[in-house]
Every structure is written in structure tokens, then in C-alpha cells.
C-alpha atoms as a PDB file:
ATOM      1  CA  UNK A   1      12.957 -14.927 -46.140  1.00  0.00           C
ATOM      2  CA  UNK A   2       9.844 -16.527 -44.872  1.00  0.00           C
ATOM      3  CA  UNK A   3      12.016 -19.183 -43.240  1.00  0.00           C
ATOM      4  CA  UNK A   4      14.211 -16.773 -41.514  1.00  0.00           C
ATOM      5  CA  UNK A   5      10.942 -14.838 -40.027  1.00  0.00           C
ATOM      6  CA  UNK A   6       9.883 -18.253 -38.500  1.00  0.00           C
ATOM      7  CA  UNK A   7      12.875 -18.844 -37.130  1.00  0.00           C
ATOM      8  CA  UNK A   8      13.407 -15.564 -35.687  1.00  0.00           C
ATOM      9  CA  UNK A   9       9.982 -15.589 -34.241  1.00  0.00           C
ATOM     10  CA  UNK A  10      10.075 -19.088 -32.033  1.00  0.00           C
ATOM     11  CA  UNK A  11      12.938 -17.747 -31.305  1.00  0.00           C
ATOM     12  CA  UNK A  12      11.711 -14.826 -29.774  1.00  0.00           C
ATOM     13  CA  UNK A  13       9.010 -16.708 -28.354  1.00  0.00           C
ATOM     14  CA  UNK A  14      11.302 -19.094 -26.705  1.00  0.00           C
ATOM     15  CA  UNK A  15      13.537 -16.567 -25.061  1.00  0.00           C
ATOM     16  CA  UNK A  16      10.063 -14.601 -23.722  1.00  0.00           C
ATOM     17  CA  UNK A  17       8.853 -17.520 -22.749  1.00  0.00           C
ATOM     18  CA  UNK A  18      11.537 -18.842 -20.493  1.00  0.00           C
ATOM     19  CA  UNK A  19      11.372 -15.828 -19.032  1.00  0.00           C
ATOM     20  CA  UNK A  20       7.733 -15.041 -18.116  1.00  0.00           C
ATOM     21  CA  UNK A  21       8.057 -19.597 -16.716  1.00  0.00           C
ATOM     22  CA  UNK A  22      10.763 -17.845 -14.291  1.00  0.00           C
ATOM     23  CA  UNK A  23       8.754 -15.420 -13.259  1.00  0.00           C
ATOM     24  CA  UNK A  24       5.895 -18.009 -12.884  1.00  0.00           C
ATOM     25  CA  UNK A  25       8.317 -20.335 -10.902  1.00  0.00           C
ATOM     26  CA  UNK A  26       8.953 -17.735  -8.201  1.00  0.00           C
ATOM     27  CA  UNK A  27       4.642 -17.363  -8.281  1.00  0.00           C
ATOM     28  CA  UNK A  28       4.354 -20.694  -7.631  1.00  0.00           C
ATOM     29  CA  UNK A  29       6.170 -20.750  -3.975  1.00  0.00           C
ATOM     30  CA  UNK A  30       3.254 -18.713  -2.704  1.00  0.00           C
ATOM     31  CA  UNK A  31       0.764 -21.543  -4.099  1.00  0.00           C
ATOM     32  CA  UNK A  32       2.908 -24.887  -2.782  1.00  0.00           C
ATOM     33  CA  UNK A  33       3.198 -22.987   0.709  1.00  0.00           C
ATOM     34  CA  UNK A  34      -0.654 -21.676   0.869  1.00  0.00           C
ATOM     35  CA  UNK A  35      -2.894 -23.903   3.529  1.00  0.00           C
ATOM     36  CA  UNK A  36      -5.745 -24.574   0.276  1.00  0.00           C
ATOM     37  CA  UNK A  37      -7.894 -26.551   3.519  1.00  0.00           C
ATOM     38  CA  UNK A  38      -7.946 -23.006   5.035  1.00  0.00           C
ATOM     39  CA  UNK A  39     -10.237 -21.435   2.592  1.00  0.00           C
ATOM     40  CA  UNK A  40     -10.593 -18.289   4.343  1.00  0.00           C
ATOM     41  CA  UNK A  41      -6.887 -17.945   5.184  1.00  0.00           C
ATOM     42  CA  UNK A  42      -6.086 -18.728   1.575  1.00  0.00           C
ATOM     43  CA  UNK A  43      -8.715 -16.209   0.293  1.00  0.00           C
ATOM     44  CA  UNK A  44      -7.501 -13.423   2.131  1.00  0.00           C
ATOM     45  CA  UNK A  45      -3.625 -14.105   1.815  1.00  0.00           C
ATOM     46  CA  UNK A  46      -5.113 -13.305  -1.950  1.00  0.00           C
ATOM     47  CA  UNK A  47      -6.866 -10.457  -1.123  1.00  0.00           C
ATOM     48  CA  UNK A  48      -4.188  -8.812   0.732  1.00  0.00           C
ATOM     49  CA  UNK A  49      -1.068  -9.804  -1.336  1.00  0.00           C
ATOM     50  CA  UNK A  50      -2.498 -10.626  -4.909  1.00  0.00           C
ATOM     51  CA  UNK A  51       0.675 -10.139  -6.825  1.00  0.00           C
ATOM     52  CA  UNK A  52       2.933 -13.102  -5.853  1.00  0.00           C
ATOM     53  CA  UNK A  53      -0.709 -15.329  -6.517  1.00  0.00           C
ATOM     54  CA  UNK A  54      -0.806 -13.357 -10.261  1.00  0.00           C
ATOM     55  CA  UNK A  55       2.683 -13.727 -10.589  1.00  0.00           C
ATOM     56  CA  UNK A  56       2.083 -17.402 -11.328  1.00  0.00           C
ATOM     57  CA  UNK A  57      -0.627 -17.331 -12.892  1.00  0.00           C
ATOM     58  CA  UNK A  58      -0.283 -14.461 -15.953  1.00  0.00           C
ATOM     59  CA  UNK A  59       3.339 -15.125 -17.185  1.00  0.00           C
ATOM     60  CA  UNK A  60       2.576 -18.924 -17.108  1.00  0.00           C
ATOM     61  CA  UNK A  61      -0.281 -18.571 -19.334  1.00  0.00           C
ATOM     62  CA  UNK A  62       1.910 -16.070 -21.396  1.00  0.00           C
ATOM     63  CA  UNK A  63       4.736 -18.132 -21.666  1.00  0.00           C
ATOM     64  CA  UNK A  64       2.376 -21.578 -22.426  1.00  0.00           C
ATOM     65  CA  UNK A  65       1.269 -20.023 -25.418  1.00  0.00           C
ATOM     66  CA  UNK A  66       4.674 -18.993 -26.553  1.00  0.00           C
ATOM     67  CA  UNK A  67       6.079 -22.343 -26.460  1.00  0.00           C
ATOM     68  CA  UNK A  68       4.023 -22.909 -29.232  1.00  0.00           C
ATOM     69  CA  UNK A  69       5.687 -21.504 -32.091  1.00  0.00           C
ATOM     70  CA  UNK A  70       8.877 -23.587 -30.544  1.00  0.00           C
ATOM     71  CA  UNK A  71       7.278 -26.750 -30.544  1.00  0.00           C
ATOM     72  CA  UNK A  72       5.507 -26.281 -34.120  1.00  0.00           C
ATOM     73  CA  UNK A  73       9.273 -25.692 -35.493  1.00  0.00           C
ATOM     74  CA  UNK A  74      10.482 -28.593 -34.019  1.00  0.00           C
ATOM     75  CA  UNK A  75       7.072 -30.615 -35.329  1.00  0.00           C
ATOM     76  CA  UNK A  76       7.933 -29.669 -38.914  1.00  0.00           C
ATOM     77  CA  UNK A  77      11.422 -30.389 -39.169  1.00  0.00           C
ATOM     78  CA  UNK A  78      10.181 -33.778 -38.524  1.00  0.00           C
ATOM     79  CA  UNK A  79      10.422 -35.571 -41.704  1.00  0.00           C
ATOM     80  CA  UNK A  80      10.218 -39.148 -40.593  1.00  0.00           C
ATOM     81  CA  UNK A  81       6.914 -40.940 -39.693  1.00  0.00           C
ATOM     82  CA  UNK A  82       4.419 -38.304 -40.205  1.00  0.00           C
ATOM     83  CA  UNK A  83       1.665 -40.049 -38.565  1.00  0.00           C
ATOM     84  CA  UNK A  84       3.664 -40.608 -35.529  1.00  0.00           C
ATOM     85  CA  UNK A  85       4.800 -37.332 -35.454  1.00  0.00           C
ATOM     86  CA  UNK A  86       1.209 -35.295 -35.818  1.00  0.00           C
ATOM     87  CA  UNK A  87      -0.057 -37.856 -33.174  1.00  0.00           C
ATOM     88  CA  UNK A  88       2.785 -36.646 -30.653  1.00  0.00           C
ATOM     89  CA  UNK A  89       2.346 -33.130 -31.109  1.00  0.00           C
ATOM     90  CA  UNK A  90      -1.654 -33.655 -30.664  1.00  0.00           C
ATOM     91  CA  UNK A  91      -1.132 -34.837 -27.499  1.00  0.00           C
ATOM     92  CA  UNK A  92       0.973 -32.076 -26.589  1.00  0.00           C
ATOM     93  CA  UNK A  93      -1.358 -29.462 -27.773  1.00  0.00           C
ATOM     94  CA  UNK A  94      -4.160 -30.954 -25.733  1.00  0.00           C
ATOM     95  CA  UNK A  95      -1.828 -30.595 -22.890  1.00  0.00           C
ATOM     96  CA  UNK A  96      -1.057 -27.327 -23.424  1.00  0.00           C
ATOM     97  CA  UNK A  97      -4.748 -26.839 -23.660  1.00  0.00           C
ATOM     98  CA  UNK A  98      -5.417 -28.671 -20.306  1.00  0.00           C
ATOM     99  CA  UNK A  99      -2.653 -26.094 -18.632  1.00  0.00           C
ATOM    100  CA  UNK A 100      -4.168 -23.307 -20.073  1.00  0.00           C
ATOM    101  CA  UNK A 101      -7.427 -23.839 -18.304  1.00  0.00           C
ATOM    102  CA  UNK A 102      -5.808 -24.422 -15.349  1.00  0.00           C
ATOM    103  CA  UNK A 103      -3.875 -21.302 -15.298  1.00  0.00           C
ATOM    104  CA  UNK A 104      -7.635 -19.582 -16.164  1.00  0.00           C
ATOM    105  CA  UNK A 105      -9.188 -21.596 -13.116  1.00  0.00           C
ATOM    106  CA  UNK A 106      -6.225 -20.236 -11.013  1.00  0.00           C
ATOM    107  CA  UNK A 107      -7.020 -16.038 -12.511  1.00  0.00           C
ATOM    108  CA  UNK A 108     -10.444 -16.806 -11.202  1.00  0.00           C
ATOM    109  CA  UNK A 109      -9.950 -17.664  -8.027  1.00  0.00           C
ATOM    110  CA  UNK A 110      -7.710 -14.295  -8.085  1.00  0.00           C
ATOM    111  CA  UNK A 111     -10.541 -12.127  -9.213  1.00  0.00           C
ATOM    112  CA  UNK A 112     -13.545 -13.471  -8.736  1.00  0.00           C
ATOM    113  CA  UNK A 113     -13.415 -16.441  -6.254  1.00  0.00           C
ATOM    114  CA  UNK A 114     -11.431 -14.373  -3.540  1.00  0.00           C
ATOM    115  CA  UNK A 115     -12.853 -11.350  -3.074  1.00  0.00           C
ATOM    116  CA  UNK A 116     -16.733 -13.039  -3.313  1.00  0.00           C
ATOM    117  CA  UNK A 117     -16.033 -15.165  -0.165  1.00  0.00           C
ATOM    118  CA  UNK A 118     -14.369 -12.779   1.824  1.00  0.00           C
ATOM    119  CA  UNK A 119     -17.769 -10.572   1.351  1.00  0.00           C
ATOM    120  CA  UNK A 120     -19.982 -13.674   2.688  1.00  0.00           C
ATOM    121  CA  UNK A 121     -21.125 -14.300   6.139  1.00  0.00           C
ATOM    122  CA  UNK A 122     -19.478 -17.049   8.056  1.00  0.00           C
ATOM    123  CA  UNK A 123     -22.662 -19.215   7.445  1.00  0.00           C
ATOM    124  CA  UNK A 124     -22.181 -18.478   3.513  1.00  0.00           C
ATOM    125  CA  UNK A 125     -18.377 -18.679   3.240  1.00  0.00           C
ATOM    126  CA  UNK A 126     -18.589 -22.473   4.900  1.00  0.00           C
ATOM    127  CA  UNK A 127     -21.365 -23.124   1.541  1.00  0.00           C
ATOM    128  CA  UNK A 128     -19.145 -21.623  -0.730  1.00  0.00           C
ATOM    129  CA  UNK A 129     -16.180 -23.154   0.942  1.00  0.00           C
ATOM    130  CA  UNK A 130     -16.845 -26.250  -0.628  1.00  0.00           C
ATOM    131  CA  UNK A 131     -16.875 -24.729  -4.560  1.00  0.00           C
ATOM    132  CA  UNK A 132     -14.246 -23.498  -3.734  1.00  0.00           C
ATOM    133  CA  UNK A 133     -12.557 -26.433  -2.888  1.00  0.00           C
ATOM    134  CA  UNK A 134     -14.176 -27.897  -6.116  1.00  0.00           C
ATOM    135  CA  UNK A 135     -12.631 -25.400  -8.444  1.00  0.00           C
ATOM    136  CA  UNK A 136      -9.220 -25.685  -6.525  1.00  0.00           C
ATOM    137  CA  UNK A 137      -9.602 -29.939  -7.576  1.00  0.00           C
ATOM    138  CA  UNK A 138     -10.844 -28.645 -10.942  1.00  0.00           C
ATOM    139  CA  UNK A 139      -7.639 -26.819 -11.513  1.00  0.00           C
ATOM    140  CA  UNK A 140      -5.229 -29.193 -10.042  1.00  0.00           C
ATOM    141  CA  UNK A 141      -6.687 -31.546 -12.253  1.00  0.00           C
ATOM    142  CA  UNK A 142      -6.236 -30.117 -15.313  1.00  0.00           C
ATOM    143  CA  UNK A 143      -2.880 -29.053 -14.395  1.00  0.00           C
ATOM    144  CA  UNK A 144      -1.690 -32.729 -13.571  1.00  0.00           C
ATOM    145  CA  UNK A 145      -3.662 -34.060 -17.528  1.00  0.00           C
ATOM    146  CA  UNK A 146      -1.956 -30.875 -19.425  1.00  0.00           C
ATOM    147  CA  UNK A 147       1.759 -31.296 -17.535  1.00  0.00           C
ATOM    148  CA  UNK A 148       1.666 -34.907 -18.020  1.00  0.00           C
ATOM    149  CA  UNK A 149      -0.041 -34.879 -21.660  1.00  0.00           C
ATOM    150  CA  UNK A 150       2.603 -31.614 -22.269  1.00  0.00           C
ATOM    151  CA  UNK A 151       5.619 -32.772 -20.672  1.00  0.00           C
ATOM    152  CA  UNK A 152       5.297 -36.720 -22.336  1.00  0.00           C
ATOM    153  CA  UNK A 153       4.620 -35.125 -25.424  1.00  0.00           C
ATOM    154  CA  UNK A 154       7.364 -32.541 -25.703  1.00  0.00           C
ATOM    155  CA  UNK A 155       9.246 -35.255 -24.505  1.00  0.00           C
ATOM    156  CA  UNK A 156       8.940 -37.513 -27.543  1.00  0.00           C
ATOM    157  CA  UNK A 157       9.157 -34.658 -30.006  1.00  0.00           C
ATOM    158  CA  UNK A 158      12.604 -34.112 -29.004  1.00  0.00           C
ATOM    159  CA  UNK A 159      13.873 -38.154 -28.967  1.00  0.00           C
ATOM    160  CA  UNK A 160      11.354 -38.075 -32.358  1.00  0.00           C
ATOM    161  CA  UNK A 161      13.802 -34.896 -33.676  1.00  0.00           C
ATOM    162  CA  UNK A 162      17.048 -36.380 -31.786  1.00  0.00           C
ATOM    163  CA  UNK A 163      18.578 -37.203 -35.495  1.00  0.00           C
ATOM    164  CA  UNK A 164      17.309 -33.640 -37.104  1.00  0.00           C
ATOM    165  CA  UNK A 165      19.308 -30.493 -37.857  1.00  0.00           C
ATOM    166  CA  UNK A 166      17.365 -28.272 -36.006  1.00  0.00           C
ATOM    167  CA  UNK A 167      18.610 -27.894 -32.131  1.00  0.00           C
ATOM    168  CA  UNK A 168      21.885 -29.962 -31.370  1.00  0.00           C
ATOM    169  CA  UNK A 169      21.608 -33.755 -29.442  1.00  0.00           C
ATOM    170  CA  UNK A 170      22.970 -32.635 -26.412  1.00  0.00           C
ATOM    171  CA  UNK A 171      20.020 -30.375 -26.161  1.00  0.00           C
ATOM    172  CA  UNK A 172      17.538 -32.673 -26.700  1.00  0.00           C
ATOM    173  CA  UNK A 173      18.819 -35.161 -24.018  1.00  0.00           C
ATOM    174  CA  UNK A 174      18.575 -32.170 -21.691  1.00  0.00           C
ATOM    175  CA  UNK A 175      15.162 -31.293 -22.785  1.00  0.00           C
ATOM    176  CA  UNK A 176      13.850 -34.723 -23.286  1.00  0.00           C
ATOM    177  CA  UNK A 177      15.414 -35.438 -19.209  1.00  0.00           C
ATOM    178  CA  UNK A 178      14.030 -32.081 -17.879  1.00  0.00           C
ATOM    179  CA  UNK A 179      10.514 -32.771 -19.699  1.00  0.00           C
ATOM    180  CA  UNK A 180      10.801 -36.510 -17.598  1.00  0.00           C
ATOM    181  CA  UNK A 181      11.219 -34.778 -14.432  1.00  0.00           C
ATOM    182  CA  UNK A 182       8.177 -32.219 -15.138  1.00  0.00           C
ATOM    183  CA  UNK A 183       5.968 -35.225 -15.714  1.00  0.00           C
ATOM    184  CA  UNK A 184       6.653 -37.418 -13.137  1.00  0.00           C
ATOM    185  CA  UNK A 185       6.454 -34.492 -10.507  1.00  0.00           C
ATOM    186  CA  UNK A 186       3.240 -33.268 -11.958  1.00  0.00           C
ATOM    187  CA  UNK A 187       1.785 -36.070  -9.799  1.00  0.00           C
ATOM    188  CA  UNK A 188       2.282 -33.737  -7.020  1.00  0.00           C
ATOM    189  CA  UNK A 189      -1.115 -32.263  -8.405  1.00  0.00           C
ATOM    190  CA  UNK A 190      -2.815 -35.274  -7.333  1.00  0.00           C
ATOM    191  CA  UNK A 191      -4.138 -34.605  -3.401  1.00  0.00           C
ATOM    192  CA  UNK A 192      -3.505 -38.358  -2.531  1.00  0.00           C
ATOM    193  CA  UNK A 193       0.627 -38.010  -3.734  1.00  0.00           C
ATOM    194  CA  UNK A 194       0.599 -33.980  -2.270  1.00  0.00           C
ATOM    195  CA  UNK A 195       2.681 -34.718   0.895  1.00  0.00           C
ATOM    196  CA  UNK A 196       4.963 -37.624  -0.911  1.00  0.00           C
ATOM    197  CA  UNK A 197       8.352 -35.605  -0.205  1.00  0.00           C
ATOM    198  CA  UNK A 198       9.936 -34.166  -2.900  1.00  0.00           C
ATOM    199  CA  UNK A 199       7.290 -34.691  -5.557  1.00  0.00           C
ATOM    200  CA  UNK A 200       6.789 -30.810  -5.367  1.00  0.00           C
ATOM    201  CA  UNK A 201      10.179 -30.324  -5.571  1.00  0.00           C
ATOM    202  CA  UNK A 202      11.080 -32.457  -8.401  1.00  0.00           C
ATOM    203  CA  UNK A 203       8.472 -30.641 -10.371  1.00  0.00           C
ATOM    204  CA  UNK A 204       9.879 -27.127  -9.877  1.00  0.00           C
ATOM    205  CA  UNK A 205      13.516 -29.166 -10.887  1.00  0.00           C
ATOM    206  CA  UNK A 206      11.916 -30.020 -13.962  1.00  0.00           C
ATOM    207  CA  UNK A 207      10.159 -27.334 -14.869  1.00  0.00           C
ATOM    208  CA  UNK A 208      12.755 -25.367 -14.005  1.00  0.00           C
ATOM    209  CA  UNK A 209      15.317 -27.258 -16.684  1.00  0.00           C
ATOM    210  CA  UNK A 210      12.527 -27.069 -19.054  1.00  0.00           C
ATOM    211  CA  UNK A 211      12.576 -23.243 -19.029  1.00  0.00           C
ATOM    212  CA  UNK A 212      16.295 -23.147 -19.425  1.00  0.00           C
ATOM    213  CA  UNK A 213      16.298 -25.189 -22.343  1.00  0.00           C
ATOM    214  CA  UNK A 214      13.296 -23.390 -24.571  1.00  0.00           C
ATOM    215  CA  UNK A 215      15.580 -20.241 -23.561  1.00  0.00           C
ATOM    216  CA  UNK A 216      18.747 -22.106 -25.071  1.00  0.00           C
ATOM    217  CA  UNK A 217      16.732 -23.195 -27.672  1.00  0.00           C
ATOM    218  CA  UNK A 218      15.393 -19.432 -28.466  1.00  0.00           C
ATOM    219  CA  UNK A 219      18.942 -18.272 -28.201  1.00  0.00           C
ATOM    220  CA  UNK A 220      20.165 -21.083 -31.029  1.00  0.00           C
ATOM    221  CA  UNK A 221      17.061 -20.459 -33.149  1.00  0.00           C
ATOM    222  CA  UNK A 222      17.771 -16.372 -33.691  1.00  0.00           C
ATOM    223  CA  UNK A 223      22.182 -17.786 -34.215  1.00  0.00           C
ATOM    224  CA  UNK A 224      20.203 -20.370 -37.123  1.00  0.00           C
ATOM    225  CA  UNK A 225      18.640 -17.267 -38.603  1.00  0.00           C
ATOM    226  CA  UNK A 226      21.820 -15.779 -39.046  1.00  0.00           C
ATOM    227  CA  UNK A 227      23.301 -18.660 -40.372  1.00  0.00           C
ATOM    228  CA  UNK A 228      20.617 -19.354 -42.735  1.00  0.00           C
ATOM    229  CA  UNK A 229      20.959 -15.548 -43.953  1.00  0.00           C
ATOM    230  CA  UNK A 230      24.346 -15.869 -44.807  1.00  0.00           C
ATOM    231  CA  UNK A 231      24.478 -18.514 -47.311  1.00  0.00           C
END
């Protein structure tokens, strides 16, 4: 019965998940098309429509932390190299970390960065212009270490789990491609490789794939239950 809770739950997770990552897809338009060099532009395109800028940054650090129940499922039902296998999934929960502050940086600027520029003086906004700017590089950063660290490492838990019982192989080649995508256009994040054409792009593909399969994957988990309940 325990098993069958566990299941239903990452599940559940899963399915919530992919869809609070949807929601924080159509957020993240609002971000890639904001002028960050325009500080007080960007500040008051906050101020005076916050809910697009929250809409990326709430449900994706919602739905980060409910991939987790997923992706400690799948780590289990690894029963080959241990080692190799704990190693993997540390890497991914440091990623997931890394994201996590970088959604948290992003809130910020929301609430608290935002509305104490647009109070300054022209004289202190072009001070405070430049910690702004800071945080902004603080958060890409961590975004670019927790997609890459996440997305690699998510990665090789599915080709580690390719053989297992638990999600079928077609899956995992969809997941393992989609999570190879999200990685490689996480570079995006760094400002040298931010106008490389379709770097952006290739991110939201990814990402986007990614979020269909942990909802596939949520939909199979709660069918497993059932299965698991009937014999």
C-alpha cells in the first residue's frame, strides 16, 4: 500500500508540475522580450504589469520542487551501480537547487527590486542601476549552473533507467532528447551567447518537451498504481 501511495503521489506531482512549467513557459516570453539594459523600462514594465513577470517565476518554482518526487522514483528503481546512480541524482539535486535560487532572485526583483528603484531619484536609480544589473547576472547565473547541472543530470537518470520497468524506452529517449535540448539552450543564460539565434528558442523547445514528458510520465505513474493494485 505504501508503494501504491508513492506512486500515486509523483504521479500527481508530475501531472501538477507540467502544468504550473506551462504556465511558467508563457511567463517567460515577457522575460526573453524585456530590454534588462533598460533598467528603468524593465522596472516599471514590472511595476505596471507584474503578473506575466510572476507568472514565470511562482509556478516554476512550484513545479521545480514537484519534479522531485518524479525523479526520486526513477532514482530508486535504479538497481544497477549504486554509486553511479546516487552521484547522478546529486548532481541533479544541486541543479535543482541552483534553479531554485534563481527563480527566488527573479521574486525579488518582483517585489522588492522594482518598486525600490522606481521610488529613487534619477541620481539614485543610475547607483542602484548597477545592483541591479548584478542581481539580474546573479540570477542568470544560477539559472544556466542549475539547467545545465538539472537537465545533464535528469538526462543520465533516464539512459541510467533505460533497461528498468518503471516508464517505457520510448519515453526515456524522449526525455533523455528533450533534457539535451534544455541543456544546451540554457547557454542562452550566458550574456556573451544571448543574441546567438535560436539559443533562446531551443531552450523553450526543450523545456517545453521536458514538461510534456514529466506530464506523460505522471499520467503512466497513477495507470502503474492501478496496475500494481490489481494483482
Amino acid at each position: 500500500m505504501n508503494q501504491i501511495s508513492n506512486y500515486r503521489f509523483a504521479g500527481l506531482s508530475g501531472l501538477l508540475s507540467g502544468i504550473l512549467y506551462i504556465l511558467s513557459i508563457i511567463g517567460l516570453q515577457s522575460y526573453i522580450s524585456a530590454d534588462l539594459e533598460n533598467v528603468s523600462a524593465f522596472t516599471r514594465n514590472m511595476m505596471d504589469s507584474p503578473t506575466m513577470m510572476l507568472l514565470y517565476g511562482w509556478p516554476g518554482l512550484l513545479a521545480t520542487l514537484l519534479i522531485i518526487p518524479v525523479l526520486i522514483l526513477l532514482s530508486q528503481n535504479e538497481r544497477g551501480n549504486n554509486f553511479l546512480n546516487r552521484s547522478v541524482f546529486l548532481i541533479t539535486a544541486i541543479g535543482l537547487s541552483f534553479i531554485l535560487v534563481g527563480y527566488l532572485f527573479h521574486l525579488a526583483l518582483n517585489y522588492f527590486y522594482a518598486p525600490a528603484f522606481q521610488a529613487l531619484d534619477r541620481t539614485q536609480q543610475s547607483i542602484f542601476a548597477i545592483v541591479f544589473k548584478t542581481t539580474i547576472g546573479l540570477q542568470d547565473m544560477f539559472w544556466l549552473l542549475g539547467d545545465l547541472f538539472a537537465f545533464l543530470g535528469i538526462g543520465a537518470l533516464m539512459i541510467l533507467h533505460s533497461k528498468k520497468d518503471l516508464f517505457p524506452n520510448w519515453l526515456m529517449i524522449f526525455g533523455t532528447t528533450a533534457s539535451g535540448l534544455a541543456a544546451l539552450g540554457s547557454i542562452s543564460f550566458i550574456p556573451a551567447f544571448k543574441s546567438v539565434p535560436g539559443l533562446s528558442i531551443l531552450f523553450i523547445m526543450g523545456f517545453a518537451l521536458f514538461t510534456l514528458w514529466e506530464m506523460v510520465a505522471g499520467v503512466i505513474l497513477l495507470r502503474y498504481k492501478i496496475q500494481i493494485s490489481a494483482t
